[in-house]
N, C-alpha and C. Protein backbone atom coordinates (compact mmCIF):
# COMPACT_ATOMS: atom_id res chain seq x y z
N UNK A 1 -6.28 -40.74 39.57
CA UNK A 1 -6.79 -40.73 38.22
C UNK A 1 -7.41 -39.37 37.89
N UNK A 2 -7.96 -38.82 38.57
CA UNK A 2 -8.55 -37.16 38.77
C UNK A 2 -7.64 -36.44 38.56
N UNK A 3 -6.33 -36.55 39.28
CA UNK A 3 -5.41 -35.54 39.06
C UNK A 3 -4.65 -35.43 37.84
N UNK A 4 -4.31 -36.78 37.07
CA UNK A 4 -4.47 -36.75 35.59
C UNK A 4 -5.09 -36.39 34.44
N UNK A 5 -6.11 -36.60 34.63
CA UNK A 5 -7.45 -36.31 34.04
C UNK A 5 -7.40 -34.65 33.96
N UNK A 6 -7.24 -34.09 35.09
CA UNK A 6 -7.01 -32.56 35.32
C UNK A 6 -5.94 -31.71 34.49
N UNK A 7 -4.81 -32.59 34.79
CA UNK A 7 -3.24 -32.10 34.19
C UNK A 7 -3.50 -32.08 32.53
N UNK A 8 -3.69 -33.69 31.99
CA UNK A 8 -4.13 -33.49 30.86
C UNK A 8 -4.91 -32.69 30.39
N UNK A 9 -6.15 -32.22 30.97
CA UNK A 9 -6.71 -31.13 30.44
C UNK A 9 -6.02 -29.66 30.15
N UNK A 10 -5.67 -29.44 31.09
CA UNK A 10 -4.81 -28.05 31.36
C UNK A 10 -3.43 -28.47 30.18
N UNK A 11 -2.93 -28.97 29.88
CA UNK A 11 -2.52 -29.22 29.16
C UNK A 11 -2.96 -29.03 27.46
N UNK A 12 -4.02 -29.74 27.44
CA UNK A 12 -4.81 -29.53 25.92
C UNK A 12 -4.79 -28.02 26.06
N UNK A 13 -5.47 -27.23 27.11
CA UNK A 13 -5.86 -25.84 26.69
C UNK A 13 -5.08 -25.20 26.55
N UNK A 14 -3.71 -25.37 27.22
CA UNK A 14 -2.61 -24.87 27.13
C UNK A 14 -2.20 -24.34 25.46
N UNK A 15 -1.97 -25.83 25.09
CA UNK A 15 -1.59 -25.97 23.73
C UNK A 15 -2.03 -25.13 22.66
N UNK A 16 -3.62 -25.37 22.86
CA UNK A 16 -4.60 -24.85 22.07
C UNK A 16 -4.41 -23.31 22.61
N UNK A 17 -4.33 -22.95 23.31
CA UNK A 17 -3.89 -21.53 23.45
C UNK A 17 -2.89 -21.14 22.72
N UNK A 18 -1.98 -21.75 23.09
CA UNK A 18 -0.64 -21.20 22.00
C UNK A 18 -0.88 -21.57 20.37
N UNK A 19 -1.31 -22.46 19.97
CA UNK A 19 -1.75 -22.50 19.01
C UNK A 19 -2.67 -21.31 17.89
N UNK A 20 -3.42 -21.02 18.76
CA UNK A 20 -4.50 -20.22 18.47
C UNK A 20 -3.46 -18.58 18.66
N UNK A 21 -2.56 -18.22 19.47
CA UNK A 21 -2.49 -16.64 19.56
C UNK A 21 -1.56 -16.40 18.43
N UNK A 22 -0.91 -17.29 17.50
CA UNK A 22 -0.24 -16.80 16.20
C UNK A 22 -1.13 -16.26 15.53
N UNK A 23 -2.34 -17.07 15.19
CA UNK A 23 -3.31 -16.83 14.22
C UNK A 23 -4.14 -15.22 14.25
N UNK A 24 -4.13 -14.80 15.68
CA UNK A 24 -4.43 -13.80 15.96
C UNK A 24 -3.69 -12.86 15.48
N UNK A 25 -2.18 -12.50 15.98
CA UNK A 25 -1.19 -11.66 15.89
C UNK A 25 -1.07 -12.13 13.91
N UNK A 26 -1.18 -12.30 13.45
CA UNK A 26 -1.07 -12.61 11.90
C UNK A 26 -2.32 -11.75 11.47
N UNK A 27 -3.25 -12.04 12.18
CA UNK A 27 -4.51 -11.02 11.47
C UNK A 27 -4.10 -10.13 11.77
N UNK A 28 -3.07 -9.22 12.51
CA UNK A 28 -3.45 -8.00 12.61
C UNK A 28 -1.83 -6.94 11.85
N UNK A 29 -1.55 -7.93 10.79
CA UNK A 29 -0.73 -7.68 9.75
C UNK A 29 -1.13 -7.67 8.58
N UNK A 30 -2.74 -7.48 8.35
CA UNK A 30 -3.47 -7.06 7.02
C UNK A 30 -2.69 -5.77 6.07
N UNK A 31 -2.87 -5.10 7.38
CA UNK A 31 -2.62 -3.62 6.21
C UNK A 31 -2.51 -2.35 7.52
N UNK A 32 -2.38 -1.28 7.04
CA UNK A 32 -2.12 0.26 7.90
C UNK A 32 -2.35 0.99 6.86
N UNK A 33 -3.78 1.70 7.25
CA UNK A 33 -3.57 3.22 6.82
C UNK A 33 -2.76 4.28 6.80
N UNK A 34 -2.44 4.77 5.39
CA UNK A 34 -0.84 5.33 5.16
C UNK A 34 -0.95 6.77 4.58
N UNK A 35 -0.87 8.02 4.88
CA UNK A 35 -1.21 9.09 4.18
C UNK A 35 0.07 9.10 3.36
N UNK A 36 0.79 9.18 2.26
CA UNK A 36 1.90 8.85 1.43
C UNK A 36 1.67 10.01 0.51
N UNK A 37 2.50 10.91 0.27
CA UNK A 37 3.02 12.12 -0.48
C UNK A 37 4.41 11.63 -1.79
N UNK A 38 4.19 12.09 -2.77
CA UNK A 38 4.75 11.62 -4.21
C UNK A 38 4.18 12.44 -5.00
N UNK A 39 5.07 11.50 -6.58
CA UNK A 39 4.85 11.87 -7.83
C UNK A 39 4.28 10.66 -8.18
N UNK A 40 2.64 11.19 -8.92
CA UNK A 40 2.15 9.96 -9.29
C UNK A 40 2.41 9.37 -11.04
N UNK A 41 3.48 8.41 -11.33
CA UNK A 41 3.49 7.95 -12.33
C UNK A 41 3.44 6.36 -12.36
N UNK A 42 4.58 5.90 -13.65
CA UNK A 42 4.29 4.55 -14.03
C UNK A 42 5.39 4.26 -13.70
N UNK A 43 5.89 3.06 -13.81
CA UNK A 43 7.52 2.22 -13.79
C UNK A 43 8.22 2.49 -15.36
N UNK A 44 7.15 2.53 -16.26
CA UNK A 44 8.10 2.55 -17.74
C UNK A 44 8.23 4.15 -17.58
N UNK A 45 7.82 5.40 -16.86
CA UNK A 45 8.12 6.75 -16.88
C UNK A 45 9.33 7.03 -15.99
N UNK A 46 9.48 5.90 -14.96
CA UNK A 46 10.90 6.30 -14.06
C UNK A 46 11.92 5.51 -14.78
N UNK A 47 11.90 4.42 -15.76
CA UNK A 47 12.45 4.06 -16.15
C UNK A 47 13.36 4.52 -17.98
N UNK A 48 12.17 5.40 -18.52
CA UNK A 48 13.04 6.16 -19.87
C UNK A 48 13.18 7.12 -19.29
N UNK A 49 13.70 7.93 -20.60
CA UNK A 49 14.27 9.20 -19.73
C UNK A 49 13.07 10.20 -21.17
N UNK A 50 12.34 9.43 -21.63
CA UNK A 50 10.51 10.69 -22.64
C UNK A 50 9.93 9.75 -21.80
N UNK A 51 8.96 10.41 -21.08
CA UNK A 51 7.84 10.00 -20.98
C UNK A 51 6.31 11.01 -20.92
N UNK A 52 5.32 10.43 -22.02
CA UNK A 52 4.48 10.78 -22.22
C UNK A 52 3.20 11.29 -21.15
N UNK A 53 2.93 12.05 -20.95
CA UNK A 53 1.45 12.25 -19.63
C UNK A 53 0.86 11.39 -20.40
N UNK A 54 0.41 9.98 -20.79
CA UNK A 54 -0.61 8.54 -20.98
C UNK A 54 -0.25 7.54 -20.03
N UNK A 55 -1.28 7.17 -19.78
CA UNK A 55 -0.78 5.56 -19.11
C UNK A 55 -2.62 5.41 -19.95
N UNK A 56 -2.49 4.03 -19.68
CA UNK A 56 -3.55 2.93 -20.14
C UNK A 56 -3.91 1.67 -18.66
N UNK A 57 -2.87 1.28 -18.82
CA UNK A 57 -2.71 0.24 -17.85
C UNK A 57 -2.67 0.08 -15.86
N UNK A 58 -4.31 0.57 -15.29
CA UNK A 58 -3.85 1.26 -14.13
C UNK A 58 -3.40 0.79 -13.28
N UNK A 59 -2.56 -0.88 -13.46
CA UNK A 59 -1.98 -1.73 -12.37
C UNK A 59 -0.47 -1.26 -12.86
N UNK A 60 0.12 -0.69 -13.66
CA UNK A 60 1.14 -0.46 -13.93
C UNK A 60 1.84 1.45 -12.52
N UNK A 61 0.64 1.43 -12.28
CA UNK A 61 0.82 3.22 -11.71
C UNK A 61 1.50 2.79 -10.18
N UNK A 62 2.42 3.63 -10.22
CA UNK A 62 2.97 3.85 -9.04
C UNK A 62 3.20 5.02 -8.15
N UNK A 63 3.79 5.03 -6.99
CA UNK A 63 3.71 6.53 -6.16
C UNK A 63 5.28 6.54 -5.70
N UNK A 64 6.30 7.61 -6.36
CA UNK A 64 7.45 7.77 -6.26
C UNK A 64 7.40 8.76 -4.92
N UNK A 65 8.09 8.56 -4.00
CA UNK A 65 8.52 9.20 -2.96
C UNK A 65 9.48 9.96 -3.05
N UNK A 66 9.36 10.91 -1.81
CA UNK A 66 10.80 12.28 -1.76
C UNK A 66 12.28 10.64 -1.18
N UNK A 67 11.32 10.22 -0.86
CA UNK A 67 12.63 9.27 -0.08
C UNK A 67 13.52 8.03 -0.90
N UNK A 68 12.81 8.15 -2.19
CA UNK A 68 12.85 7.60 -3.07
C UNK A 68 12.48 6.14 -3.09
N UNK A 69 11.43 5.94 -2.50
CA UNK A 69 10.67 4.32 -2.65
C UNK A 69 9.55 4.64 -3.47
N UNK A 70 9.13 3.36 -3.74
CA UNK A 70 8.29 3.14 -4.93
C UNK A 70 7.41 2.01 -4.51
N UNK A 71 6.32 2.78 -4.25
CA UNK A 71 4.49 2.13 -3.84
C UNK A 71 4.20 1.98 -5.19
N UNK A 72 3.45 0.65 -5.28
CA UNK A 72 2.79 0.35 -6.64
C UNK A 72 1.25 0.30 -6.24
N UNK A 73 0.36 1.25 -6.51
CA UNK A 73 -1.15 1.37 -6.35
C UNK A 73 -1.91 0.59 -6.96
N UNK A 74 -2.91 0.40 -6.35
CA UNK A 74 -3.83 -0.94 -6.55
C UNK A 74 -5.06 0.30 -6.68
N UNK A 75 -6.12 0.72 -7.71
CA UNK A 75 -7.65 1.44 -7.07
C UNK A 75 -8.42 0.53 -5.93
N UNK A 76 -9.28 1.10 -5.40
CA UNK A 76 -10.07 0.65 -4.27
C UNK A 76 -11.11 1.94 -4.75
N UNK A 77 -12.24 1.96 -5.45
CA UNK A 77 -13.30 2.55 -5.71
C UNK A 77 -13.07 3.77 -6.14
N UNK A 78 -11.82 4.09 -6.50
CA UNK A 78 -11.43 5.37 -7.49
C UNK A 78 -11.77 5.42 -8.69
N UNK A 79 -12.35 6.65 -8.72
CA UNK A 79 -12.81 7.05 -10.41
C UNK A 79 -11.48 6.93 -11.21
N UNK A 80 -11.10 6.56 -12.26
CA UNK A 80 -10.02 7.05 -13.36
C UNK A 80 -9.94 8.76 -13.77
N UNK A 81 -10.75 9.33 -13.63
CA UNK A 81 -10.38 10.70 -13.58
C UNK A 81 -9.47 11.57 -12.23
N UNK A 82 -9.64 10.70 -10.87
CA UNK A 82 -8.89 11.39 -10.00
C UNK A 82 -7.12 10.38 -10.28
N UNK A 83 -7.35 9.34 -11.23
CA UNK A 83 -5.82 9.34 -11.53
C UNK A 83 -5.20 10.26 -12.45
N UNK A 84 -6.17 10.31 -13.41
CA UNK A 84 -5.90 11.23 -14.45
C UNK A 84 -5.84 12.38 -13.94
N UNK A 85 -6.32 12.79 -13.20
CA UNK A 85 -5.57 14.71 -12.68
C UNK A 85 -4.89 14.72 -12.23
N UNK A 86 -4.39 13.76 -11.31
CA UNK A 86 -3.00 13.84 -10.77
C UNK A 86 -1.65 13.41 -11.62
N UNK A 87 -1.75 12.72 -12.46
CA UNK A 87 -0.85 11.85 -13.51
C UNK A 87 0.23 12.65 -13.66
N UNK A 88 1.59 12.35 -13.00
CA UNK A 88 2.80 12.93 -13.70
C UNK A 88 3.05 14.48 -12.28
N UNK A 89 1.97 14.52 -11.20
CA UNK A 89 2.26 15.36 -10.82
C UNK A 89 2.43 15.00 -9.08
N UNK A 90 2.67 15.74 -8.48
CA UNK A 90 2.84 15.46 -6.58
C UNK A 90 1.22 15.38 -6.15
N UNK A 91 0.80 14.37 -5.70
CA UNK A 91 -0.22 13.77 -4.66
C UNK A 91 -0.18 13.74 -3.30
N UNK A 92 -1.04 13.47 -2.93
CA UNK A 92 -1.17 12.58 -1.62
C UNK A 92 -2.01 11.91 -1.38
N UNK A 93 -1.90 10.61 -1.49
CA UNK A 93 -3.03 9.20 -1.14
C UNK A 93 -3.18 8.82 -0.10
N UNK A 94 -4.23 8.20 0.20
CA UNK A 94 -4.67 7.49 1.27
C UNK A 94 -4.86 6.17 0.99
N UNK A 95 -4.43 5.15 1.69
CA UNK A 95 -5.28 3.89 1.32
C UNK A 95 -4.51 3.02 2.49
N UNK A 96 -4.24 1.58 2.32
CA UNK A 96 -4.30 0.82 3.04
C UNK A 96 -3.12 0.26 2.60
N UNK A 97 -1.46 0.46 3.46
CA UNK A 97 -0.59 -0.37 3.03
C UNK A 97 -0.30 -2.06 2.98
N UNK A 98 0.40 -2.14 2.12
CA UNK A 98 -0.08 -3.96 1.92
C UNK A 98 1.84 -4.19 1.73
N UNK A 99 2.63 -4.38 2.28
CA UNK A 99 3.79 -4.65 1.62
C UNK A 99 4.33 -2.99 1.11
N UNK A 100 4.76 -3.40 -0.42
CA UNK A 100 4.91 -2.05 -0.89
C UNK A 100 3.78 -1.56 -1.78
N UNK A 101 2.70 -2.11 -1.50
CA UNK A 101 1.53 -2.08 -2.61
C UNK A 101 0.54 -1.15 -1.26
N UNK A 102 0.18 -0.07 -2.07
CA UNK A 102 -1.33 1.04 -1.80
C UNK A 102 -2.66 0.39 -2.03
N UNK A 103 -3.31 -0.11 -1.56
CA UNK A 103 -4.49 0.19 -1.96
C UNK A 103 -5.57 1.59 -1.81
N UNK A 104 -5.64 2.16 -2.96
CA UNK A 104 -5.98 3.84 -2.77
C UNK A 104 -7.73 4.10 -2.22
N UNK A 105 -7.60 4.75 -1.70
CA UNK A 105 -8.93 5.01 -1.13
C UNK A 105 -9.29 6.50 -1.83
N UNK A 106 -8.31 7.25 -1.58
CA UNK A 106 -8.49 8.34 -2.40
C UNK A 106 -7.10 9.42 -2.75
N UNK A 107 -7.21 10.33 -3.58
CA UNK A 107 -6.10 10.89 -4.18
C UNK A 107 -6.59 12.10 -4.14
N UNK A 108 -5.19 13.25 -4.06
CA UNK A 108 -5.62 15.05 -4.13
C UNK A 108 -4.35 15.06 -4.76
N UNK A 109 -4.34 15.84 -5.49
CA UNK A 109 -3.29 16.41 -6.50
C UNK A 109 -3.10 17.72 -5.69
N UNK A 110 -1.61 18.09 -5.36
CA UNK A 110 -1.21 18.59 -4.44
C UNK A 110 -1.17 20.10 -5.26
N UNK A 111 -1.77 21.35 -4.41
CA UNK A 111 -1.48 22.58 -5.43
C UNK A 111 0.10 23.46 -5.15
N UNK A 112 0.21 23.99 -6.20
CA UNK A 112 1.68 24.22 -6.22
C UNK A 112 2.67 23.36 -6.30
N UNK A 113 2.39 22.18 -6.27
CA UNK A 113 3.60 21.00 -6.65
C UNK A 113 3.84 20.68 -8.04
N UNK A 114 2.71 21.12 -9.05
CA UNK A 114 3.24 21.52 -10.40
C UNK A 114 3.73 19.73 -11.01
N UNK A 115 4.33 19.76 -12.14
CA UNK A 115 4.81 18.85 -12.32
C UNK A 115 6.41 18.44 -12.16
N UNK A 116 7.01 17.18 -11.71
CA UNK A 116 8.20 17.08 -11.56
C UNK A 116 9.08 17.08 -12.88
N UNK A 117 9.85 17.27 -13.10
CA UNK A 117 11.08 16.72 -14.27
C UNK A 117 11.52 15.71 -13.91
N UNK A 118 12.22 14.85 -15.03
CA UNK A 118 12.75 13.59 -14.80
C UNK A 118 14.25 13.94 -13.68
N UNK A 119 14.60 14.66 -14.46
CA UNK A 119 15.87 15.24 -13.40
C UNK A 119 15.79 15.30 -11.58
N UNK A 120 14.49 15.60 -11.49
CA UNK A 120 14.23 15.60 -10.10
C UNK A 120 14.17 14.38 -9.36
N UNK A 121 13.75 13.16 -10.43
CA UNK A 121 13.14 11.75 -10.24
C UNK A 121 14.95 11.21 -9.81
């Protein structure tokens, strides 16, 4: 009866072990810090072929790559003025990748990268 008593146990912990190490390995698919280089605009600016230096809407802003993917930025304690200096021109952000979504920690408007043309896009 002991030696049952035993097995079954080792058993429960077993379980509960495996149980428990998904939950672990899942937490550690939050996010990765991403240094990411682009043109910082919107989806309606890659999408006409005028687009205005305005945006309004800062869940609409995205970060166009040389590789040509498209991060959609989330702020994380960014002023609206360090979007606004970069707007329409080559960056490099920092923040926390989520999927294809940035969360920005911070932004530098890259010197000498000037602004792109749509042609380049």
């Amino acid at each position: 009866m002991k030696g049952q008593k035993k097995i079954l146990l080792l058993l429960f912990f077993m379980t509960s072990w495996l149980l428990f190490i998904p939950s672990i390995t899942m937490g550690e698919d939050v996010g990765n810090i991403i240094v990411a280089k682009g043109v910082l605009t919107t989806e309606k600016c890659l999408k006409t072929p005028v687009c205005y230096l305005e945006w309004y809407d800062q869940s609409s802003l995205v970060l166009f790559t040389g590789k040509r993917t498209i991060y959609h930025l989330e702020a994380n304690e960014i002023p609206k003025w360090k979007f606004d200096s970069g707007f329409g021109k080559q960056v490099a952000i920092k923040g926390v990748l989520k999927g294809n979504k940035i969360m920005v920690n911070d932004i530098i408007p890259l010197e000498g990268g000037g602004k792109m043309s749509k042609a380049c896009l």
